[in-house]
N, C-alpha and C. Protein backbone atom coordinates (compact mmCIF):
# COMPACT_ATOMS: atom_id res chain seq x y z
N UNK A 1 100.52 129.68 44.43
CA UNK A 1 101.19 130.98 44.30
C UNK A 1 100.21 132.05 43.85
N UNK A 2 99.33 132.01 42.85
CA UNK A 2 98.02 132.72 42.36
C UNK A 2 97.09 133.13 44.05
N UNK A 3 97.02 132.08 44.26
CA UNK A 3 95.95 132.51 45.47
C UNK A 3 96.55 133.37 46.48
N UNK A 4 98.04 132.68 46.77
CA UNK A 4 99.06 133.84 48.11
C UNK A 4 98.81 135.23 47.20
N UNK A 5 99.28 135.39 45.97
CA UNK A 5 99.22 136.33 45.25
C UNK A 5 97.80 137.56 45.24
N UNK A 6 96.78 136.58 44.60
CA UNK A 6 95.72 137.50 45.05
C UNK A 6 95.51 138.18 46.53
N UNK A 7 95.86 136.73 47.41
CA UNK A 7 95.56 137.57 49.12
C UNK A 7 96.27 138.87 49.32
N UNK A 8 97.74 138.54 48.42
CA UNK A 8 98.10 139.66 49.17
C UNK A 8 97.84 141.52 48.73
N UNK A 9 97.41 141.19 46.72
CA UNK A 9 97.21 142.32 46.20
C UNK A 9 95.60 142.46 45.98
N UNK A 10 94.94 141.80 46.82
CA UNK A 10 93.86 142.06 46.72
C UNK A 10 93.06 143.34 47.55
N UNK A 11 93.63 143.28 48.56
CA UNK A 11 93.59 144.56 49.55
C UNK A 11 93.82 145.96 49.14
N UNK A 12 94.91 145.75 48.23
CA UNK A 12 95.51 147.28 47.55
C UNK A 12 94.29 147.73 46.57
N UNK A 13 94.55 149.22 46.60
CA UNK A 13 93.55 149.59 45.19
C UNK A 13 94.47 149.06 44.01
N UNK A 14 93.55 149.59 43.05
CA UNK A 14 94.17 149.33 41.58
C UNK A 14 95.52 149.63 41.04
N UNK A 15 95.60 151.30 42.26
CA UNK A 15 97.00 152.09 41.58
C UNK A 15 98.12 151.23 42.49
N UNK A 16 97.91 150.92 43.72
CA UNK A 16 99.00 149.59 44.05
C UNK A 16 99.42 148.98 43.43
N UNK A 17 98.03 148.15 42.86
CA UNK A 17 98.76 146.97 42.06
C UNK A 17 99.32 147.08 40.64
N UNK A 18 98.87 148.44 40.13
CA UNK A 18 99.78 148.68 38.97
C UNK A 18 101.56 149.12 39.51
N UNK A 19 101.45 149.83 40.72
CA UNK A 19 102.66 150.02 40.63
C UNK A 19 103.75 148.82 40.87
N UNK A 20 103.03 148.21 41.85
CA UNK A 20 104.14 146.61 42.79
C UNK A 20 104.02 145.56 41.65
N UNK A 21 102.76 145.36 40.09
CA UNK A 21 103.15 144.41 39.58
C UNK A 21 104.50 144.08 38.55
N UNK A 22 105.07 145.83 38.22
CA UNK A 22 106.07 144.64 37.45
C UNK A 22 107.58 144.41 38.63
N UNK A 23 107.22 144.13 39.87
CA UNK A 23 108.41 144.13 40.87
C UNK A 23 108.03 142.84 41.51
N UNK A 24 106.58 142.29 41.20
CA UNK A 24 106.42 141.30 42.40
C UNK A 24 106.74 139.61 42.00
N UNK A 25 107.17 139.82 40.73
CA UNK A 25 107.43 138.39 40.13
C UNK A 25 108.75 138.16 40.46
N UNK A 26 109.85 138.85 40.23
CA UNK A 26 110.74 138.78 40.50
C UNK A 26 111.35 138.65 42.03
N UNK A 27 110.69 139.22 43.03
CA UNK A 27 110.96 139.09 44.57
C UNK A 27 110.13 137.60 44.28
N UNK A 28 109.28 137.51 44.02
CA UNK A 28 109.12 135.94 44.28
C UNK A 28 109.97 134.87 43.96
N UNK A 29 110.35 135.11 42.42
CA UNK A 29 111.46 133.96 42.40
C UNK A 29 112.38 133.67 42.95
N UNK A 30 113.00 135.27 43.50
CA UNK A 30 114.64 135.03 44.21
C UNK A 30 113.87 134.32 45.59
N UNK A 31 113.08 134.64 46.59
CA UNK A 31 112.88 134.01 46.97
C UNK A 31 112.92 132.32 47.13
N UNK A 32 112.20 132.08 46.16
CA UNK A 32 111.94 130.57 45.74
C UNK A 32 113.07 130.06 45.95
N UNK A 33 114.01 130.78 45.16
CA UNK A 33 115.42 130.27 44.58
C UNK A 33 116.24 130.08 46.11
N UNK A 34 115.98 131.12 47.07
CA UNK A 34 116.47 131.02 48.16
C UNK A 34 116.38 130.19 49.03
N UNK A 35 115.01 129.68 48.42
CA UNK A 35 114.59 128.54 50.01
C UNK A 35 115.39 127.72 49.23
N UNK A 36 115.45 127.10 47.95
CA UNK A 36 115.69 126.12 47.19
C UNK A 36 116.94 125.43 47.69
N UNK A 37 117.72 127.01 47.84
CA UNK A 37 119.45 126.80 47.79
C UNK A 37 119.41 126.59 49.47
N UNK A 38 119.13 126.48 50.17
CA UNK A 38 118.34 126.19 51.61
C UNK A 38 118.49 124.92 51.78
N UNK A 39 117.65 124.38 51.55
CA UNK A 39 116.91 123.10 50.79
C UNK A 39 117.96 122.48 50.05
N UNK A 40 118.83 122.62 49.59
CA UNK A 40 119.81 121.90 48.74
C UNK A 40 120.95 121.76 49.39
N UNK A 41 121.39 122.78 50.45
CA UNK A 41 122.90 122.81 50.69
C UNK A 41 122.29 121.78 52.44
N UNK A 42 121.20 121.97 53.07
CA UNK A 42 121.24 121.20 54.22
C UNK A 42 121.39 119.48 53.79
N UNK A 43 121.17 119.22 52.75
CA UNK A 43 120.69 117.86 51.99
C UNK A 43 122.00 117.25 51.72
N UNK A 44 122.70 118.09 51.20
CA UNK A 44 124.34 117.99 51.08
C UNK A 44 124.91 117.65 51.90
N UNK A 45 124.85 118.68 52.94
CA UNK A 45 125.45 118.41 54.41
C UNK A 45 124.89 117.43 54.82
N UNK A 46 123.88 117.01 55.17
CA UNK A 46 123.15 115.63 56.04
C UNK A 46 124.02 114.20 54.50
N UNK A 47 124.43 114.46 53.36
CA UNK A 47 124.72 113.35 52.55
C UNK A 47 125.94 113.40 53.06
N UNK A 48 126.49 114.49 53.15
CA UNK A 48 128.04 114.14 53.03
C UNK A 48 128.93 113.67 54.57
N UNK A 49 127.89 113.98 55.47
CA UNK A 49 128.60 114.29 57.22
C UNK A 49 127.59 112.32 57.36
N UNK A 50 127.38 111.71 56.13
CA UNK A 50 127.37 109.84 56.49
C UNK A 50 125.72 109.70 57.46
N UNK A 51 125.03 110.90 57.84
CA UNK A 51 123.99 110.54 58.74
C UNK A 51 122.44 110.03 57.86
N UNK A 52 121.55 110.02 58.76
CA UNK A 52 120.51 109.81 58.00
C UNK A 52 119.22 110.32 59.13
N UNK A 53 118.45 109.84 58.58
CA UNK A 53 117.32 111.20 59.34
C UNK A 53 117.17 110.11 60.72
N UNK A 54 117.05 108.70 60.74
CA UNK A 54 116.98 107.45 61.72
C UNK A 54 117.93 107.83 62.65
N UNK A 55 119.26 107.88 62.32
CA UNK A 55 120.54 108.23 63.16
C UNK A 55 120.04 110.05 64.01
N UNK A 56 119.63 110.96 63.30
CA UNK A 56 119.23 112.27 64.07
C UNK A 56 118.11 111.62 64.85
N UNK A 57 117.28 111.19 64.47
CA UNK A 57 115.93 110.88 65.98
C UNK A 57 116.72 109.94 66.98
N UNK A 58 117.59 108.77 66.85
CA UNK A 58 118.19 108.19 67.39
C UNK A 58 119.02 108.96 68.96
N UNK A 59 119.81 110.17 68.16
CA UNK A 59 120.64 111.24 68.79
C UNK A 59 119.41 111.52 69.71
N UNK A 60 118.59 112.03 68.87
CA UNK A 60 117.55 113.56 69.78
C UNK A 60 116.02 112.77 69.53
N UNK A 61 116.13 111.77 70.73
CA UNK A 61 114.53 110.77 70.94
C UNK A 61 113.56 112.28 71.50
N UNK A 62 112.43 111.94 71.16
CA UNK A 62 111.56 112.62 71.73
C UNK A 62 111.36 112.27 73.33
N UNK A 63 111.60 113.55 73.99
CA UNK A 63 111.33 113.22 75.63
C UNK A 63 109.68 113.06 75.85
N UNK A 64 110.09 111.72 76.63
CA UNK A 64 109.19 110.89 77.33
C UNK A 64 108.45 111.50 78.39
N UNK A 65 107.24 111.20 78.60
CA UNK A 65 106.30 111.59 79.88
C UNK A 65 107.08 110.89 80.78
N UNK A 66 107.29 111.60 82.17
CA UNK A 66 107.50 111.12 83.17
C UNK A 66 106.25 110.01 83.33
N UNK A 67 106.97 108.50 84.05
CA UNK A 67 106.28 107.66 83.73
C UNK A 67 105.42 107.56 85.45
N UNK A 68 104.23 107.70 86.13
CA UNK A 68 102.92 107.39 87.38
C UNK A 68 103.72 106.95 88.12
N UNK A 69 104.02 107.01 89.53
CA UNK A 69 104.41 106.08 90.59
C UNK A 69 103.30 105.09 90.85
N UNK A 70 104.11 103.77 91.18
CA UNK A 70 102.89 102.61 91.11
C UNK A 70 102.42 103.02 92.66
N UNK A 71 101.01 102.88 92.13
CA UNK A 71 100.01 103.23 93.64
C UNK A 71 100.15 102.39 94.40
N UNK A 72 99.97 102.74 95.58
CA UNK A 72 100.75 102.54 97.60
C UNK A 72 99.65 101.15 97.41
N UNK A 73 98.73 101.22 97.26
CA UNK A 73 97.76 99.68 97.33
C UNK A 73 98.73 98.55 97.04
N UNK A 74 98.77 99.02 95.39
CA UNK A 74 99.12 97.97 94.52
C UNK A 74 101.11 97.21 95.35
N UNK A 75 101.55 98.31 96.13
CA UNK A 75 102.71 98.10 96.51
C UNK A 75 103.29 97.41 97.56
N UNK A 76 102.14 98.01 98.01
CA UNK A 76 101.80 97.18 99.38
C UNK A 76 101.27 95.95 99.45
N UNK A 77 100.08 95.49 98.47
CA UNK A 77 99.67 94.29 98.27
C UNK A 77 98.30 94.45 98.62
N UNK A 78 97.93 95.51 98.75
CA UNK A 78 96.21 95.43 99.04
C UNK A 78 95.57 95.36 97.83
N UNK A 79 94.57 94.73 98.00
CA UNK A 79 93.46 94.63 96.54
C UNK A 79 92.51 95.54 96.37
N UNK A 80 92.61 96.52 97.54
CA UNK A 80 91.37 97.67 97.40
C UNK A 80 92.17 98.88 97.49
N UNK A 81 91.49 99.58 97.35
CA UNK A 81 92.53 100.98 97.33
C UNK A 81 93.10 101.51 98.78
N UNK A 82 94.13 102.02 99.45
CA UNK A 82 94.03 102.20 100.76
C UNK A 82 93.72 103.27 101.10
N UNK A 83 92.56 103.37 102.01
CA UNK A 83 91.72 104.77 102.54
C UNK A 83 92.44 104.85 104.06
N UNK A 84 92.48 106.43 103.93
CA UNK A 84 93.30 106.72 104.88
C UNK A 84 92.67 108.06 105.69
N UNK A 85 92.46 108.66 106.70
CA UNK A 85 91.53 109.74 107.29
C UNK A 85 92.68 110.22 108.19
N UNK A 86 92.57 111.72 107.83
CA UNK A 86 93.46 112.74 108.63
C UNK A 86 92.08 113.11 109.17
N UNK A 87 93.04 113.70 110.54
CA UNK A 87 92.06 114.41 111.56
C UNK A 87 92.96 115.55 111.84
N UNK A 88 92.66 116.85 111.67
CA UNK A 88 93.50 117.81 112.01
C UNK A 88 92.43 119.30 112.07
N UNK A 89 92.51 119.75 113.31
CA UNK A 89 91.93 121.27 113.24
C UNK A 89 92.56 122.19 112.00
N UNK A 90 93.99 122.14 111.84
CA UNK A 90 94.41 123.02 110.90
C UNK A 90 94.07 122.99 109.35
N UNK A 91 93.44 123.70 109.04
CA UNK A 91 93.08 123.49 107.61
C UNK A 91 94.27 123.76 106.54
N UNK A 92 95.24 124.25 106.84
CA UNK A 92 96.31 123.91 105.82
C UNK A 92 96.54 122.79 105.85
N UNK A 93 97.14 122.42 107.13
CA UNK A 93 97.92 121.01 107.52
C UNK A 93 97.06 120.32 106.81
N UNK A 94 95.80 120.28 107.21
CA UNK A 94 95.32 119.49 106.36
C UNK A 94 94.80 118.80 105.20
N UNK A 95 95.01 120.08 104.31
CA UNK A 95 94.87 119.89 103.03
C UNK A 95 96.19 119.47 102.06
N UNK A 96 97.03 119.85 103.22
CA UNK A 96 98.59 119.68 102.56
C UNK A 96 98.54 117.91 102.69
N UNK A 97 98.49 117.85 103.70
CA UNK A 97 98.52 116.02 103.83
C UNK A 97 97.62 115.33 103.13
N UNK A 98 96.51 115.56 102.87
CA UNK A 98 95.29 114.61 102.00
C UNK A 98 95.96 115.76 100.44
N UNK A 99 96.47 116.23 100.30
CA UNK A 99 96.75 116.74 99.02
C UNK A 99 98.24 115.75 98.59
N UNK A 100 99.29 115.45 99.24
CA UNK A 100 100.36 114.31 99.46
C UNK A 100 100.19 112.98 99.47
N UNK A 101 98.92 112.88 100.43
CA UNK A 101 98.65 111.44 100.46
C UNK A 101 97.81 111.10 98.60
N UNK A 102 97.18 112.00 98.52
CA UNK A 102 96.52 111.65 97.18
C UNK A 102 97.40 111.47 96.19
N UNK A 103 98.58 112.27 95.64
CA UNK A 103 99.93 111.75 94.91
C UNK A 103 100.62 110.59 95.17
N UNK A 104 100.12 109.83 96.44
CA UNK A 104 100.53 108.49 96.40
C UNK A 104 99.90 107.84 95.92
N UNK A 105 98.46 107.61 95.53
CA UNK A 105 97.47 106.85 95.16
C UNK A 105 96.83 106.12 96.28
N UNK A 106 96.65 107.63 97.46
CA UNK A 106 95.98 106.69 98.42
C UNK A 106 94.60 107.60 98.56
N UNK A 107 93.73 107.06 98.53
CA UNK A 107 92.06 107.41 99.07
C UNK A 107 91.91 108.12 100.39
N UNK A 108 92.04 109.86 100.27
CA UNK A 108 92.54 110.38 101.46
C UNK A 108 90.75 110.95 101.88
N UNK A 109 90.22 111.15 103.06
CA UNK A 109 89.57 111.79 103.73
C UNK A 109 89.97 113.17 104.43
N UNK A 110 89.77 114.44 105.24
CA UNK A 110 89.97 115.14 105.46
C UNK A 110 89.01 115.53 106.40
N UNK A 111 89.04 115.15 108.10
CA UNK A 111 88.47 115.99 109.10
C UNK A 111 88.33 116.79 109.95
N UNK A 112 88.01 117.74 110.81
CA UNK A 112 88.38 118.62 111.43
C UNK A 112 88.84 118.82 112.96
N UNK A 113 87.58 117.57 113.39
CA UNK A 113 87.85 117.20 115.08
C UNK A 113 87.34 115.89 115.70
N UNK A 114 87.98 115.64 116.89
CA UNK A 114 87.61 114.47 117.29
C UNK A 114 85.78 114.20 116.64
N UNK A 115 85.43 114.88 116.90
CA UNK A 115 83.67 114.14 116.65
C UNK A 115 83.11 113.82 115.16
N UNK A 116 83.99 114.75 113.97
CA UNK A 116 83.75 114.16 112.86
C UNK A 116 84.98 112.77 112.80
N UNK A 117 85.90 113.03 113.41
CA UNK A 117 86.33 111.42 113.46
C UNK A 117 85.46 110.61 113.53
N UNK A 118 85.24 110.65 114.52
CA UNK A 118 83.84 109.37 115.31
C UNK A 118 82.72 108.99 114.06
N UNK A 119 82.64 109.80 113.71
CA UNK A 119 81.53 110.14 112.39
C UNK A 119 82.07 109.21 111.70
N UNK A 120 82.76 109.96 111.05
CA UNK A 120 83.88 109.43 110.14
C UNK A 120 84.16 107.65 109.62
N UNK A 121 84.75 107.17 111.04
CA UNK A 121 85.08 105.97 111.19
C UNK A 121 83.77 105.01 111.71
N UNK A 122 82.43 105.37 111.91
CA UNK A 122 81.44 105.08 112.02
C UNK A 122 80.77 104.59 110.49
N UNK A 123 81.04 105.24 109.61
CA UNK A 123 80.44 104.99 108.66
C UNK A 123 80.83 104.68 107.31
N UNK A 124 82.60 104.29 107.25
CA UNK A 124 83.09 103.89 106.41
C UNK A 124 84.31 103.26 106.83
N UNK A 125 84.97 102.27 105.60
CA UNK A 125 86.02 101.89 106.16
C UNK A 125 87.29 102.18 105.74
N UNK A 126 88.79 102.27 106.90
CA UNK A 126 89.55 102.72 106.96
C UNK A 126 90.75 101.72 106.97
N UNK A 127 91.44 101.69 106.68
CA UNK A 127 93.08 101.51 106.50
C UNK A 127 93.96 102.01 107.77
N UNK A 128 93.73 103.01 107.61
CA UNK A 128 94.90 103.87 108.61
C UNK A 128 93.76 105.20 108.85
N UNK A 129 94.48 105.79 110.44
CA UNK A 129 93.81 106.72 110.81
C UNK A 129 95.21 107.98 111.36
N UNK A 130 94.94 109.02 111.08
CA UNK A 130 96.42 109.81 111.53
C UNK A 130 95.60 111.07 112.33
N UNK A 131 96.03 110.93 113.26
CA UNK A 131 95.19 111.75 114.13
C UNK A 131 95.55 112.75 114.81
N UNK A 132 95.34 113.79 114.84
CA UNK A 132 96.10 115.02 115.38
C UNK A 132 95.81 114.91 116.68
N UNK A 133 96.62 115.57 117.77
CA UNK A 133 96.26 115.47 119.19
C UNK A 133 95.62 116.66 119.85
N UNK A 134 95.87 117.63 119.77
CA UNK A 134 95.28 119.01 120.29
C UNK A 134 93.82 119.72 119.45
N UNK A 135 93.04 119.23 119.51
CA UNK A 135 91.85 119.85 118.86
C UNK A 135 90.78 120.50 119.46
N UNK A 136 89.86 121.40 119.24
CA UNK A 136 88.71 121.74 120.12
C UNK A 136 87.57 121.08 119.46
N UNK A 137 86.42 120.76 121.06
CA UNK A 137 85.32 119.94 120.53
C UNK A 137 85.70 118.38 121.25
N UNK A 138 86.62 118.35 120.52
CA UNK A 138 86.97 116.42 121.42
C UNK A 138 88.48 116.36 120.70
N UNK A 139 89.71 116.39 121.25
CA UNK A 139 90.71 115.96 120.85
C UNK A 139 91.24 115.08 120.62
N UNK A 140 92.59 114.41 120.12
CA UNK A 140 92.50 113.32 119.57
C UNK A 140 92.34 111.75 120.57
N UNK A 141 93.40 112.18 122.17
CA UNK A 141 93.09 110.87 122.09
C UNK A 141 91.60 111.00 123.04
N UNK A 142 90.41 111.86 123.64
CA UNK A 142 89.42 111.52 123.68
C UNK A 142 88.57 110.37 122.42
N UNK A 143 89.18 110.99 121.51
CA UNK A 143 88.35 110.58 120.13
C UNK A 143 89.06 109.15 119.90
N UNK A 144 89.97 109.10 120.36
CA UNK A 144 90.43 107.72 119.84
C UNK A 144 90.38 106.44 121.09
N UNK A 145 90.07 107.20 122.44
CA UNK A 145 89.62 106.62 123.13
C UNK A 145 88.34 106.42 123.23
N UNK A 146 87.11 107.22 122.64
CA UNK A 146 86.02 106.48 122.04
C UNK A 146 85.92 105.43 120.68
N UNK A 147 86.74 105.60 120.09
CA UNK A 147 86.80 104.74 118.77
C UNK A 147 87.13 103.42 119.23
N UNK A 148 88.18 102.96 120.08
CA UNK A 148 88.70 101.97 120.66
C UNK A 148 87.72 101.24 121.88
N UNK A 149 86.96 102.30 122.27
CA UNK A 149 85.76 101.61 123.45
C UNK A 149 84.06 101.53 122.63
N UNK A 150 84.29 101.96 121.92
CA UNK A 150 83.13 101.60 120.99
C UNK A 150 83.63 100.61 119.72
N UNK A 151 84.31 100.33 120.11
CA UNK A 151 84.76 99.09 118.66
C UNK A 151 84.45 99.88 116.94
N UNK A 152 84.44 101.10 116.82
CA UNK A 152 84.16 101.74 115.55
C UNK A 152 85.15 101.45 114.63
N UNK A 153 86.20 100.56 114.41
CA UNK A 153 87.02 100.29 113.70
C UNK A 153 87.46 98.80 114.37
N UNK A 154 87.70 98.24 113.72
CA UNK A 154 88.78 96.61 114.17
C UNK A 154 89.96 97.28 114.68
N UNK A 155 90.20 95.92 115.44
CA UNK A 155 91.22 96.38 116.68
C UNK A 155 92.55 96.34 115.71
N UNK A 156 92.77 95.76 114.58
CA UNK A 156 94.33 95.74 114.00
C UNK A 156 94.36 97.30 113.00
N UNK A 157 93.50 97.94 112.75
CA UNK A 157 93.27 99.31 112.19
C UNK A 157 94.29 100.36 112.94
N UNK A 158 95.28 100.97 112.53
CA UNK A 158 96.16 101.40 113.31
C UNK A 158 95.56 102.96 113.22
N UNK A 159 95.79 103.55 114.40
CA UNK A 159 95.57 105.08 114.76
C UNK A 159 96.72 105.96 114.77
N UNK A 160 97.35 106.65 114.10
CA UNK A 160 98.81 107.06 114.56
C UNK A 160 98.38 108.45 115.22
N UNK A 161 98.82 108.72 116.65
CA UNK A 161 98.80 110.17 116.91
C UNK A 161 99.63 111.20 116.01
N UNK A 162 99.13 111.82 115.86
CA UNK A 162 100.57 113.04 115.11
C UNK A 162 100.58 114.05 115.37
N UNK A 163 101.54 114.51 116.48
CA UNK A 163 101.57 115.92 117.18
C UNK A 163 103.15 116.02 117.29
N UNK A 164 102.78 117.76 117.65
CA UNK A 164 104.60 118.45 118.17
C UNK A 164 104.66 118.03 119.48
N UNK A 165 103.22 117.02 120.78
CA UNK A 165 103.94 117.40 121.61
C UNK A 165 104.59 115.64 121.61
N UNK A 166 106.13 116.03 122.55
CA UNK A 166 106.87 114.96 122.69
C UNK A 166 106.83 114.32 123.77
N UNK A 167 106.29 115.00 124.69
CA UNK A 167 106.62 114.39 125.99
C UNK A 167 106.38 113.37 126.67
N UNK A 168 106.78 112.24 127.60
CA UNK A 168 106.33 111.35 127.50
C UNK A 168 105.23 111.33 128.56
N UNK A 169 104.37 111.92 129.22
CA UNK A 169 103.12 112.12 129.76
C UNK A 169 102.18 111.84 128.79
N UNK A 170 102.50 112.82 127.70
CA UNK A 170 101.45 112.74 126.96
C UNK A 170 101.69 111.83 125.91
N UNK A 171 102.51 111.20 125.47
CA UNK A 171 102.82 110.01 124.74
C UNK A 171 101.88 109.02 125.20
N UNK A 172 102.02 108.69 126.90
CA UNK A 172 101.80 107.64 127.72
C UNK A 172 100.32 107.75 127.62
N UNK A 173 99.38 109.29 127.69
CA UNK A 173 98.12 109.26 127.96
C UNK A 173 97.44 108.44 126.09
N UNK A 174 98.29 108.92 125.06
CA UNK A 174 97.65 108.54 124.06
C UNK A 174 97.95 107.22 123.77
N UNK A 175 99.04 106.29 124.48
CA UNK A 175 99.31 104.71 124.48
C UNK A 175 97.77 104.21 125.25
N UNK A 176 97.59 104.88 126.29
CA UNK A 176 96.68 104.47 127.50
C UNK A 176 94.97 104.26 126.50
N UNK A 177 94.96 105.41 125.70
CA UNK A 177 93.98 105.77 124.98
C UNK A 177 93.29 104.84 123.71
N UNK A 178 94.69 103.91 123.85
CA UNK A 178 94.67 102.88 122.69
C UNK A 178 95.41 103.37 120.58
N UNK A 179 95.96 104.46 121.02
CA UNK A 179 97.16 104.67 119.71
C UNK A 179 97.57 103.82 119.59
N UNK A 180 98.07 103.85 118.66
CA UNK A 180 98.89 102.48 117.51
C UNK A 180 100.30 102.96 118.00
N UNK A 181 100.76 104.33 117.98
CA UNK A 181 102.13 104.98 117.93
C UNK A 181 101.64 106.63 117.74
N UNK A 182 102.45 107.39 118.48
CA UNK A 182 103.18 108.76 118.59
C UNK A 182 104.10 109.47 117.47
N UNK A 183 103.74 110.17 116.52
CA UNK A 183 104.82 110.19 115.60
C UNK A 183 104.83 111.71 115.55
N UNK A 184 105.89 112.38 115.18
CA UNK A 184 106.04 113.95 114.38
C UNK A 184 105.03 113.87 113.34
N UNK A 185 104.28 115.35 113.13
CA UNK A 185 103.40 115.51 111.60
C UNK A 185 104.57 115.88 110.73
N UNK A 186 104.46 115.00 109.81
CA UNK A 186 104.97 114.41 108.51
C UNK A 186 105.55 115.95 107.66
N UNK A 187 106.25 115.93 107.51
CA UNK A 187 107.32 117.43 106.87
C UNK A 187 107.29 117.30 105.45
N UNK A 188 106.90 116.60 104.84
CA UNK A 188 107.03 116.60 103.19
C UNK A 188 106.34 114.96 102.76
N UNK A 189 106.18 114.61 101.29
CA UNK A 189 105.78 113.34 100.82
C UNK A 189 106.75 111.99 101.14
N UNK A 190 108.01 112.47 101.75
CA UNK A 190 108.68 111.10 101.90
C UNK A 190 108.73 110.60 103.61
N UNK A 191 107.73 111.49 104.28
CA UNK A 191 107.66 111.07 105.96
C UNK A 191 106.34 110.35 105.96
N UNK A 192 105.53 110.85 104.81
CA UNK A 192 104.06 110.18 104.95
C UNK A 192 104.22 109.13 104.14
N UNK A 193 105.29 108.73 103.01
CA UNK A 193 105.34 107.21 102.87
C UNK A 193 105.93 106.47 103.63
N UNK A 194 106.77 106.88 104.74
CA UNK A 194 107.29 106.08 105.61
C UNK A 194 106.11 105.76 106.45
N UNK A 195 104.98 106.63 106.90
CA UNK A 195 104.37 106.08 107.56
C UNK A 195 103.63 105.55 107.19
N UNK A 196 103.23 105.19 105.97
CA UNK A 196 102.14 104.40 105.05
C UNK A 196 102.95 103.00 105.02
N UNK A 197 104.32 102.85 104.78
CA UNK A 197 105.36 101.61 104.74
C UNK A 197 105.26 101.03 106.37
N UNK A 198 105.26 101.84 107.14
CA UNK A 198 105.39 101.27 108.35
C UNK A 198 104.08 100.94 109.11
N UNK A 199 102.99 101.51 108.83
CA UNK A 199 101.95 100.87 109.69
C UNK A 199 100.71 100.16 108.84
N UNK A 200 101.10 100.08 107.37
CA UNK A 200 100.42 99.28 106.93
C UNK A 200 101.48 98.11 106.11
């Protein structure tokens, strides 16, 4: 109380503190007295309303961290992490999907066109490949019809095309090309775990 005391009349000149000292003892006590009666009547109430401080944390637990989704490896049953390579000209699209796939706990890559595919799958290994179809430079199923005639991946390594177009010409040219499957690009995080559930 001396030290709050000095901090606070230490600032004032002299004629301050002659005038506020014979007023400042007294605002302090009622104070005191106030928290006291504070302090006394909540103590009452928590004795008399049967609770105890165990029973209030009981009521009002401290909220919990949302608890990690178990990673797509571990769920799936792989022992390594599963690496997965988008191929997409669009640079949103594609950051949106390797930004989704990474909240699964999957090891995402991010390329631009058929020829960094080729790259790509040349020099590391893959899980799954999701491959956009319309690209400039080499599109997808050129690119996946070199991947498949150059053996740059094992033949059980699935390729999924992923385009708007539907038609079955061009379905047929990317079956011909050696695709795994034809699918819609993935609309949110619960189309790209279906396709993580389904082709691995």
């Amino acid at each position: 109380m001396i030290a709050l005391e000095w901090t606070l009349f230490s600032n004032f000149e002299i004629r301050f503190i002659n005038y506020w000292l014979p007023y400042h003892a007294p605002l302090t006590s009622l104070l005191a007295l106030a928290l006291m009666f504070l302090a006394l009547r909540s103590w009452v109430r928590l004795m008399l309303g049967g609770e105890r401080i165990s029973t209030i944390l009981e009521e009002n637990p401290a909220p919990r961290s949302p608890s990690r989704p178990e990673p797509l490896a571990s769920r799936l049953g792989f022992s390594l992490p599963v690496r997965v390579l988008v191929v997409d000209d669009d640079a949103g699209v594609r950051m949106v999907m390797c930004k989704k796939l990474s909240n699964l706990g999957v090891q995402v890559t991010g390329v631009c066109d058929g020829v960094e595919a080729l790259l790509a799958v040349a020099d590391d290994r893959w899980d799954l490949v999701l491959m956009d179809g319309e690209m400039p430079f080499m599109d997808g199923i050129e690119a996946i019809r070199a991947i498949r005639h150059q053996n740059l991946l094992p033949v059980y390594t699935p390729i999924v095309t992923i385009s708007a177009n539907r038609s079955q010409d061009y379905r047929q040219a990317c079956v011909d090309a050696g695709t795994t499957a034809c699918r819609a690009k993935p609309r949110d995080t619960r189309d790209l775990e279906a396709l993580m559930d389904e082709f691995l």
